[in-house]
N, C-alpha and C. Protein backbone atom coordinates (compact mmCIF):
# COMPACT_ATOMS: atom_id res chain seq x y z
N UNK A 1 113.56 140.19 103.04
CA UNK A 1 112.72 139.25 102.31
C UNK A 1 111.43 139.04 103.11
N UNK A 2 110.35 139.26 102.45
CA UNK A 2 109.40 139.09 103.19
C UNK A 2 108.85 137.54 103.74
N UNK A 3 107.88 137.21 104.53
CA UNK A 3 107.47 135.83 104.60
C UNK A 3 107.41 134.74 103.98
N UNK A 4 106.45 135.66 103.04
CA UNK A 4 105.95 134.76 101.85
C UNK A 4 107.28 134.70 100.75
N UNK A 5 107.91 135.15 100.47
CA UNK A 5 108.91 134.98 99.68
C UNK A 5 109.98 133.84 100.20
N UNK A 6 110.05 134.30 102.13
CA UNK A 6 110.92 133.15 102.81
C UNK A 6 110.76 131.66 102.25
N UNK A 7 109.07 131.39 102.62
CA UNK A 7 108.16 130.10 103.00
C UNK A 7 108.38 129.73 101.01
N UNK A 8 108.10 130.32 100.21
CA UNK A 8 108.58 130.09 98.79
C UNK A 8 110.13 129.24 98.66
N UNK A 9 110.83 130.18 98.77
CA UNK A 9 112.20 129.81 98.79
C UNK A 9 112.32 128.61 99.55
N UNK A 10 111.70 128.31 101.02
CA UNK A 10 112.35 127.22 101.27
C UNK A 10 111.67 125.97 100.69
N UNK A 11 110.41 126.20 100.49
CA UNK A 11 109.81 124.88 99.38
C UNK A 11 110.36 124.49 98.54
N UNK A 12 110.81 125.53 97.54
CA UNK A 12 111.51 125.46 96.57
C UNK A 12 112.62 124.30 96.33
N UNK A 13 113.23 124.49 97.58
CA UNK A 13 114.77 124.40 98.25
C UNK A 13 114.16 122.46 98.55
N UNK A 14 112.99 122.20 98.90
CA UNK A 14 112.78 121.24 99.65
C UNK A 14 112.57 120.19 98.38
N UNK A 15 112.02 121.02 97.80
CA UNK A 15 111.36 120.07 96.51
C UNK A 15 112.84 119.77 95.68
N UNK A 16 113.87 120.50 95.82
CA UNK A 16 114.83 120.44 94.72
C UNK A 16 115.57 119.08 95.53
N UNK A 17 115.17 119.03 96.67
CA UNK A 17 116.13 118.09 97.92
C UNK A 17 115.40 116.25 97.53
N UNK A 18 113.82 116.72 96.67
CA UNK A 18 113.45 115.41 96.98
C UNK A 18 114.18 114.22 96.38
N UNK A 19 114.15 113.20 96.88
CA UNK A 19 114.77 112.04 95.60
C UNK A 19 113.97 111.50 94.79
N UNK A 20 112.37 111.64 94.72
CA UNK A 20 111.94 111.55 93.46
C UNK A 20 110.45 112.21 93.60
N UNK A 21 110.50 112.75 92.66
CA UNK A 21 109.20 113.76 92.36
C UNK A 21 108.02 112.89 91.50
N UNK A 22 106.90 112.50 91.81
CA UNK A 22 106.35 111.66 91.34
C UNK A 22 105.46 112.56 90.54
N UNK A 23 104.66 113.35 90.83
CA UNK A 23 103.82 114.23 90.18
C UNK A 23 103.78 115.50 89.52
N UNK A 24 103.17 115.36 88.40
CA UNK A 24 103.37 116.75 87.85
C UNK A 24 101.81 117.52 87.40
N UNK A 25 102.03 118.30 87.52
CA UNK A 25 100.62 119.33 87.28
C UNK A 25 99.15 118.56 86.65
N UNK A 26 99.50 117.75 85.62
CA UNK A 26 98.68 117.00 85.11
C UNK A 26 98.11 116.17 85.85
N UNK A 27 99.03 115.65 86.08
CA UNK A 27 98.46 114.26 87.02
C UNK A 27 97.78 114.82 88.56
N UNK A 28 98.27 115.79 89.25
CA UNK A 28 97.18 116.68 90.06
C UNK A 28 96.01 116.94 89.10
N UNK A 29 95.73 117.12 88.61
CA UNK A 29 94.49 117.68 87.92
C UNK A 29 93.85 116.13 87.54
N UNK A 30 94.42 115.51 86.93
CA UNK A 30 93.41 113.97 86.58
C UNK A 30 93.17 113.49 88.05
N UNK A 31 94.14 113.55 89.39
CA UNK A 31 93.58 113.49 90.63
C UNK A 31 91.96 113.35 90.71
N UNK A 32 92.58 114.95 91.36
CA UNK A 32 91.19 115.76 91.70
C UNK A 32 90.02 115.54 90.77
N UNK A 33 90.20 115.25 89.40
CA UNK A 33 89.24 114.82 88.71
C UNK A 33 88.25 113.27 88.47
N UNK A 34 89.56 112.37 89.34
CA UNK A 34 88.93 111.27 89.20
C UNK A 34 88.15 111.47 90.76
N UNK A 35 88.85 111.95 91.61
CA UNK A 35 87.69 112.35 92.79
C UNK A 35 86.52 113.15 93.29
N UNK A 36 86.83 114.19 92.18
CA UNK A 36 85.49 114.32 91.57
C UNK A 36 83.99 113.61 91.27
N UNK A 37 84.86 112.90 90.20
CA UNK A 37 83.98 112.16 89.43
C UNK A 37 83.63 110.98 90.70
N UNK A 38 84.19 110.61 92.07
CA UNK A 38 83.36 109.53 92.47
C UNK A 38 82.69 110.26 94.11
N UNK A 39 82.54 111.78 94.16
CA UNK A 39 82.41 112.56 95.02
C UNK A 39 80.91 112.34 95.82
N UNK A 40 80.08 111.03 95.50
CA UNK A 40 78.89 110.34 96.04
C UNK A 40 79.63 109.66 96.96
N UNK A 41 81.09 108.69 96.79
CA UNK A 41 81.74 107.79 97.66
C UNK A 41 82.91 107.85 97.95
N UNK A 42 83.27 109.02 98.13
CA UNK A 42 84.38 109.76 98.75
C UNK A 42 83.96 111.01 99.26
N UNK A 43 84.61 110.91 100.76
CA UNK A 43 84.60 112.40 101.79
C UNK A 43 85.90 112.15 102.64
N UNK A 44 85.76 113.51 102.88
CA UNK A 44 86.93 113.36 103.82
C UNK A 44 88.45 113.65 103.39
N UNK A 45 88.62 114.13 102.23
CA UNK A 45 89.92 113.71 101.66
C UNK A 45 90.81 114.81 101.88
N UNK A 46 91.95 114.70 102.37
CA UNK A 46 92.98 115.90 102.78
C UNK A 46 94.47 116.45 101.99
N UNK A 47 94.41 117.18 102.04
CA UNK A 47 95.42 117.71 101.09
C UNK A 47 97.06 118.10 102.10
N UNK A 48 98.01 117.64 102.09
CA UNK A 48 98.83 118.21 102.91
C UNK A 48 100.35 118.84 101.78
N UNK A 49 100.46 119.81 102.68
CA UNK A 49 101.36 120.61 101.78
C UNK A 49 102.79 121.05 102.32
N UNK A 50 103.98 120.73 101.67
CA UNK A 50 105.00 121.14 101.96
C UNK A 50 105.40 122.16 103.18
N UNK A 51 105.90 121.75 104.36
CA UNK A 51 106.35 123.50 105.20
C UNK A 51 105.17 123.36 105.98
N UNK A 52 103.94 122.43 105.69
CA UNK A 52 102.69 123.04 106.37
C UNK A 52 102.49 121.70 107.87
N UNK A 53 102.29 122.02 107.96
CA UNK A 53 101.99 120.61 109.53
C UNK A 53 99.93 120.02 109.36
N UNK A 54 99.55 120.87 108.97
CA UNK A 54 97.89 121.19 108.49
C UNK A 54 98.11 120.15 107.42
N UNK A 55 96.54 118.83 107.64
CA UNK A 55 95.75 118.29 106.53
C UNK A 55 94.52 119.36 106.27
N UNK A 56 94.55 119.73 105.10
CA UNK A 56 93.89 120.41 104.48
C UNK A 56 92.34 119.72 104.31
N UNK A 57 91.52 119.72 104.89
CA UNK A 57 89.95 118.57 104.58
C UNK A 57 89.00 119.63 104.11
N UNK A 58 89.13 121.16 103.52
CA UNK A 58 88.23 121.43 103.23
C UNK A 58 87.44 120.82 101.25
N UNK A 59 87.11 122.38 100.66
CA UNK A 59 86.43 121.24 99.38
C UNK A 59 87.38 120.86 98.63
N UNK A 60 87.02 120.00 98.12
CA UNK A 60 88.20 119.14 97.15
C UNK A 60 88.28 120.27 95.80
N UNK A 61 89.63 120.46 95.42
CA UNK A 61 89.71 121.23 94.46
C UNK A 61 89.85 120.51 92.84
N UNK A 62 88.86 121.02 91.98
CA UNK A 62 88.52 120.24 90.76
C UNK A 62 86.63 120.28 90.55
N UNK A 63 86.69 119.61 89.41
CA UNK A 63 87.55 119.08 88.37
C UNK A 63 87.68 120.10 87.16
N UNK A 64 87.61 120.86 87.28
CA UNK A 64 87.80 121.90 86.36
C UNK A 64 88.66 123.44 86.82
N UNK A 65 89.80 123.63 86.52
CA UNK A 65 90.65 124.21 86.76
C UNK A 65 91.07 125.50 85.69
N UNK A 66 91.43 126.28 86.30
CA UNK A 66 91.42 127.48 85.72
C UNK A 66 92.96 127.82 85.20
N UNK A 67 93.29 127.51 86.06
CA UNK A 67 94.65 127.22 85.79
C UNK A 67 95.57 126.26 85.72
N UNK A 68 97.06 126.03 84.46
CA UNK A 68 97.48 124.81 84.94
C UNK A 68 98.21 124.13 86.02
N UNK A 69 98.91 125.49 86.65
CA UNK A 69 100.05 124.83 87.80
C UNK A 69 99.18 125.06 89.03
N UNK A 70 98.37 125.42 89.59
CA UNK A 70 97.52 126.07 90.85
C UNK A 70 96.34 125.49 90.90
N UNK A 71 95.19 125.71 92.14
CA UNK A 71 94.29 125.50 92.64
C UNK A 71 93.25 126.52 91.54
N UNK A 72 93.71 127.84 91.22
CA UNK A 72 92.85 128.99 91.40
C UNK A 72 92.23 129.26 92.18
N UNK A 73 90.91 129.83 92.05
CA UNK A 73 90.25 130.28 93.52
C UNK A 73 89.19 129.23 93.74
N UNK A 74 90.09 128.47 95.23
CA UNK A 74 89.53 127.56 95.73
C UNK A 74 89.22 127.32 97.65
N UNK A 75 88.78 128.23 97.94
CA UNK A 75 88.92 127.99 99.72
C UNK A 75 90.33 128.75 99.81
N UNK A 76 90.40 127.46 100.56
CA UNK A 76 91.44 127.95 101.76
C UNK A 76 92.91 127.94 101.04
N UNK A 77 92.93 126.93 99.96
CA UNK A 77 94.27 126.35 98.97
C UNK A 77 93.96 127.65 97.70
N UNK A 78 93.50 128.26 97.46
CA UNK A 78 93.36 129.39 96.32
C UNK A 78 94.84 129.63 95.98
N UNK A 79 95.12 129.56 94.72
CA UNK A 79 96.46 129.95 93.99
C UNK A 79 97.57 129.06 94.37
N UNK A 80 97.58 128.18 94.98
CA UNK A 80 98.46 127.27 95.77
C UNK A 80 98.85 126.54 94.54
N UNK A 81 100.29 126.12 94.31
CA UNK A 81 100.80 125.36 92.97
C UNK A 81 100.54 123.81 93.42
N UNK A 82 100.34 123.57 92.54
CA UNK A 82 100.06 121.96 92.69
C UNK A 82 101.69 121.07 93.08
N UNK A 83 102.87 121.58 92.74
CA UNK A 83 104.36 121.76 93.24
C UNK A 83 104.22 121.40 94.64
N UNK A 84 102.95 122.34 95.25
CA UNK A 84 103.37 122.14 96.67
C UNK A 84 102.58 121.29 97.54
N UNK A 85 102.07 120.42 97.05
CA UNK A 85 101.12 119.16 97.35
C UNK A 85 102.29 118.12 98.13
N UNK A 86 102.34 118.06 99.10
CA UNK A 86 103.35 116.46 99.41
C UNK A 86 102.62 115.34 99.25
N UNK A 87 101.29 115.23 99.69
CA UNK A 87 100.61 113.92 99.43
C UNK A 87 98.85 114.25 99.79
N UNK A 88 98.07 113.87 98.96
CA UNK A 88 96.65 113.75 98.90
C UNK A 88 96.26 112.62 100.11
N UNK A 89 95.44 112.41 101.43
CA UNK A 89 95.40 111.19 101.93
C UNK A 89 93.77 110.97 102.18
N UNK A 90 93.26 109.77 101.72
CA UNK A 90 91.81 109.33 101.81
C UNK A 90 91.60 108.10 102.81
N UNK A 91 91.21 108.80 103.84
CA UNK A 91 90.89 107.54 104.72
C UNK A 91 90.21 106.27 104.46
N UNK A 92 90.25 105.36 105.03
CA UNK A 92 89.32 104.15 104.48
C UNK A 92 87.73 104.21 104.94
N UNK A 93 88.07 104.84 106.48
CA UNK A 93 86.06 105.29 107.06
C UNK A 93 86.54 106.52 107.60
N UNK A 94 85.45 107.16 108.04
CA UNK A 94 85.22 108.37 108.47
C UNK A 94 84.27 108.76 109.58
N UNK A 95 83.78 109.33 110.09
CA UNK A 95 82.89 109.81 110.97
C UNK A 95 82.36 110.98 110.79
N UNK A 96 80.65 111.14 110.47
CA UNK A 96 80.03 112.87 110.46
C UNK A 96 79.05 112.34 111.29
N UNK A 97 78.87 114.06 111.81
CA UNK A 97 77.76 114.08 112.16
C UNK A 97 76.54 114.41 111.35
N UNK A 98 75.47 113.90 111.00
CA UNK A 98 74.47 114.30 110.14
C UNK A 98 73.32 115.17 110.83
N UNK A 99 72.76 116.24 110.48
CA UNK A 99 71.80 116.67 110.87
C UNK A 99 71.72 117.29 112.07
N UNK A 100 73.08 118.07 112.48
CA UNK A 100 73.42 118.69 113.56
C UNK A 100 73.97 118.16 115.02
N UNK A 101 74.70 118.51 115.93
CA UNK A 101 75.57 118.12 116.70
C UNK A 101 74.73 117.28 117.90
N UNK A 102 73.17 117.74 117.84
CA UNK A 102 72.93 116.65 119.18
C UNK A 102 72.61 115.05 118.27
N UNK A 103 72.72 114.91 117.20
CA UNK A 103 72.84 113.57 116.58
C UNK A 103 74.04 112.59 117.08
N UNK A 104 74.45 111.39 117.01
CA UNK A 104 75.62 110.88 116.81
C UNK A 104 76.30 110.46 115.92
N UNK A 105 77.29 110.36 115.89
CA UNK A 105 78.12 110.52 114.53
C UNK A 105 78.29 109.19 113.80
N UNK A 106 77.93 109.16 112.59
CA UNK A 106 77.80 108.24 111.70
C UNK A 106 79.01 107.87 110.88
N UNK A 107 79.64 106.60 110.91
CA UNK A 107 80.69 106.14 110.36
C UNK A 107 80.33 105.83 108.67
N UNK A 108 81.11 106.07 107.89
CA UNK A 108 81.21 106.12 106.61
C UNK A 108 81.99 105.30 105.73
N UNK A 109 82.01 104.77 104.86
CA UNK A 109 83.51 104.54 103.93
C UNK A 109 83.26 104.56 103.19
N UNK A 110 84.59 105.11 102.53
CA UNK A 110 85.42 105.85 101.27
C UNK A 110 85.43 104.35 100.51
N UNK A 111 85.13 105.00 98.96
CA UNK A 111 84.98 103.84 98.06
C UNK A 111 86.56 104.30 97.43
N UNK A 112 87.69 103.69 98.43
CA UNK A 112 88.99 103.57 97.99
C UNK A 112 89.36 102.70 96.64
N UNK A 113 88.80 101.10 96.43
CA UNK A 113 89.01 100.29 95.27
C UNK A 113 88.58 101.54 94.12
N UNK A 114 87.53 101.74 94.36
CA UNK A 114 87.03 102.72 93.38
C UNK A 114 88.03 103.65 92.44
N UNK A 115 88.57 104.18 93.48
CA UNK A 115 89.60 105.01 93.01
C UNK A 115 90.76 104.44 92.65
N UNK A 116 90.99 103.93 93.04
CA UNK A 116 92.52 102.80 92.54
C UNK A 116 92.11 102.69 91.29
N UNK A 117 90.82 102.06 91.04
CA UNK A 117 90.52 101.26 89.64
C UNK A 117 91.03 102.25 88.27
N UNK A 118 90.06 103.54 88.75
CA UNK A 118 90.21 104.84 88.14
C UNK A 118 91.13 105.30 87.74
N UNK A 119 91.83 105.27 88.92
CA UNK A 119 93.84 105.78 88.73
C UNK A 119 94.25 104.60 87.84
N UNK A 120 94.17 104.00 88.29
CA UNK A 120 94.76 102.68 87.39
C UNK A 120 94.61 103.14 85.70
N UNK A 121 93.17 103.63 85.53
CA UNK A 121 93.11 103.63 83.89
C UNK A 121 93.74 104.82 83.53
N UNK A 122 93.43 106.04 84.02
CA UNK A 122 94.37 107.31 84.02
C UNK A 122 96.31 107.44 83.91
N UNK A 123 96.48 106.08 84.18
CA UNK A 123 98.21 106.21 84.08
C UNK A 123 98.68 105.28 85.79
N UNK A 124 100.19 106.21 86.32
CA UNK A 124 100.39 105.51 87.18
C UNK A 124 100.96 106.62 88.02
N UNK A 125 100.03 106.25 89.18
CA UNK A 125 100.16 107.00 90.73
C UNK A 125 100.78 106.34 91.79
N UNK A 126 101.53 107.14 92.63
CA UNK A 126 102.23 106.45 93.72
C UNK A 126 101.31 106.46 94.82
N UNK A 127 101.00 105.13 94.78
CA UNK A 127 99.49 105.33 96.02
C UNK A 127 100.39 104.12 97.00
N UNK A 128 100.08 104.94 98.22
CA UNK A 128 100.39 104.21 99.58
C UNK A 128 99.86 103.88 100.38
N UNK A 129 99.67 102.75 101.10
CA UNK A 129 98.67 102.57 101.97
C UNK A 129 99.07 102.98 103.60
N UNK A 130 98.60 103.68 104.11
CA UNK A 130 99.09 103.82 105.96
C UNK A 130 97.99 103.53 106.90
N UNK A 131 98.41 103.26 107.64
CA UNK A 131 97.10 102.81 108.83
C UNK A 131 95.52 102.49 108.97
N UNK A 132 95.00 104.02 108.29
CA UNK A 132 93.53 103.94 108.07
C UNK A 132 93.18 104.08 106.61
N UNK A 133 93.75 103.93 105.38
CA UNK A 133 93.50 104.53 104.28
C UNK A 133 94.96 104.40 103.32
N UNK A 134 94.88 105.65 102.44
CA UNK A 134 95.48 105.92 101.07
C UNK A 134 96.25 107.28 101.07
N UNK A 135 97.68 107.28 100.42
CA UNK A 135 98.16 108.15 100.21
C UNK A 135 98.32 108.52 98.77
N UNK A 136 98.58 109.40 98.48
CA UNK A 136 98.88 110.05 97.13
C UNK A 136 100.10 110.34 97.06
N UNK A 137 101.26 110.07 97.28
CA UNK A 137 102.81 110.95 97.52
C UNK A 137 102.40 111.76 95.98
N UNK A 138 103.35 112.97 96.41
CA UNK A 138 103.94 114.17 95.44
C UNK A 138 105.38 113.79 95.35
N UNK A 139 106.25 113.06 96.59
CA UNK A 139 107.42 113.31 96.82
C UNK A 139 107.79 112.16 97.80
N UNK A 140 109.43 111.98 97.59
CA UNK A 140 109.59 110.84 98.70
C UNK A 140 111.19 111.87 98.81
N UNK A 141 111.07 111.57 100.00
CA UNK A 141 112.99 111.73 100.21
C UNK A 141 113.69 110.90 100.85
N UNK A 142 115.09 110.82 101.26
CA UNK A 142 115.93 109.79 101.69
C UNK A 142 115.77 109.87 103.24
């Protein structure tokens, strides 16, 4: 069995283990779409995925999708099922550097209410709060 077939199978295996599956393809896609839509006051936002130890912070995938269960071709997440999302997380501030590295780095924040509000009208998301920010669960287990 090759790698990729391994790393399949055991997701598979992980997701069948969860005790409750909160999200389904749709609701990834109205996600990414409501973060989209507020992508002036949100940065930073990370994607973490089943099996993977990696927050994903490159571009946010959306709002228009090519496909229904996957990313399509998107970076680094290209073809990746939305299945294998464990949780979306949006910090509350952030830090960039603007205008190249001998600058200093400028603190930011994420218009989190924003998005709540949004989600809120879209249906109902399992949003969590941890330390610095917001989670998205895909999944909870025992």
């Amino acid at each position: 069995m090759s790698n990729a077939a391994e790393n399949r199978r055991r997701i598979e295996r992980r997701i069948v283990a969860a005790r409750i599956k909160h999200m389904s393809n749709t609701k990834w896609r109205k996600l990414f779409g409501a973060i989209h839509s507020l992508r002036n006051r949100l940065s930073n936002v990370g994607i973490k995925f089943l099996n993977d130890d990696r927050l994903f912070t490159d571009a946010i995938p959306g709002p228009d999708f090519d496909c229904d269960d996957n990313f399509g071709e998107c970076g680094g997440v290209s073809y990746t099922p939305f299945a294998h999302i464990e949780f979306v997380q949006i910090p509350g501030k952030y830090t960039r550097k603007v205008n190249g590295p001998q600058n200093a780095a400028t603190e930011y924040t994420n218009d989190i209410n924003g998005l709540i509000k949004q989600l809120a009208e879209l249906g109902s998301f399992p949003i969590v709060e941890y330390d610095r920010g917001i989670r998205i669960l895909g999944y909870e287990w025992d």
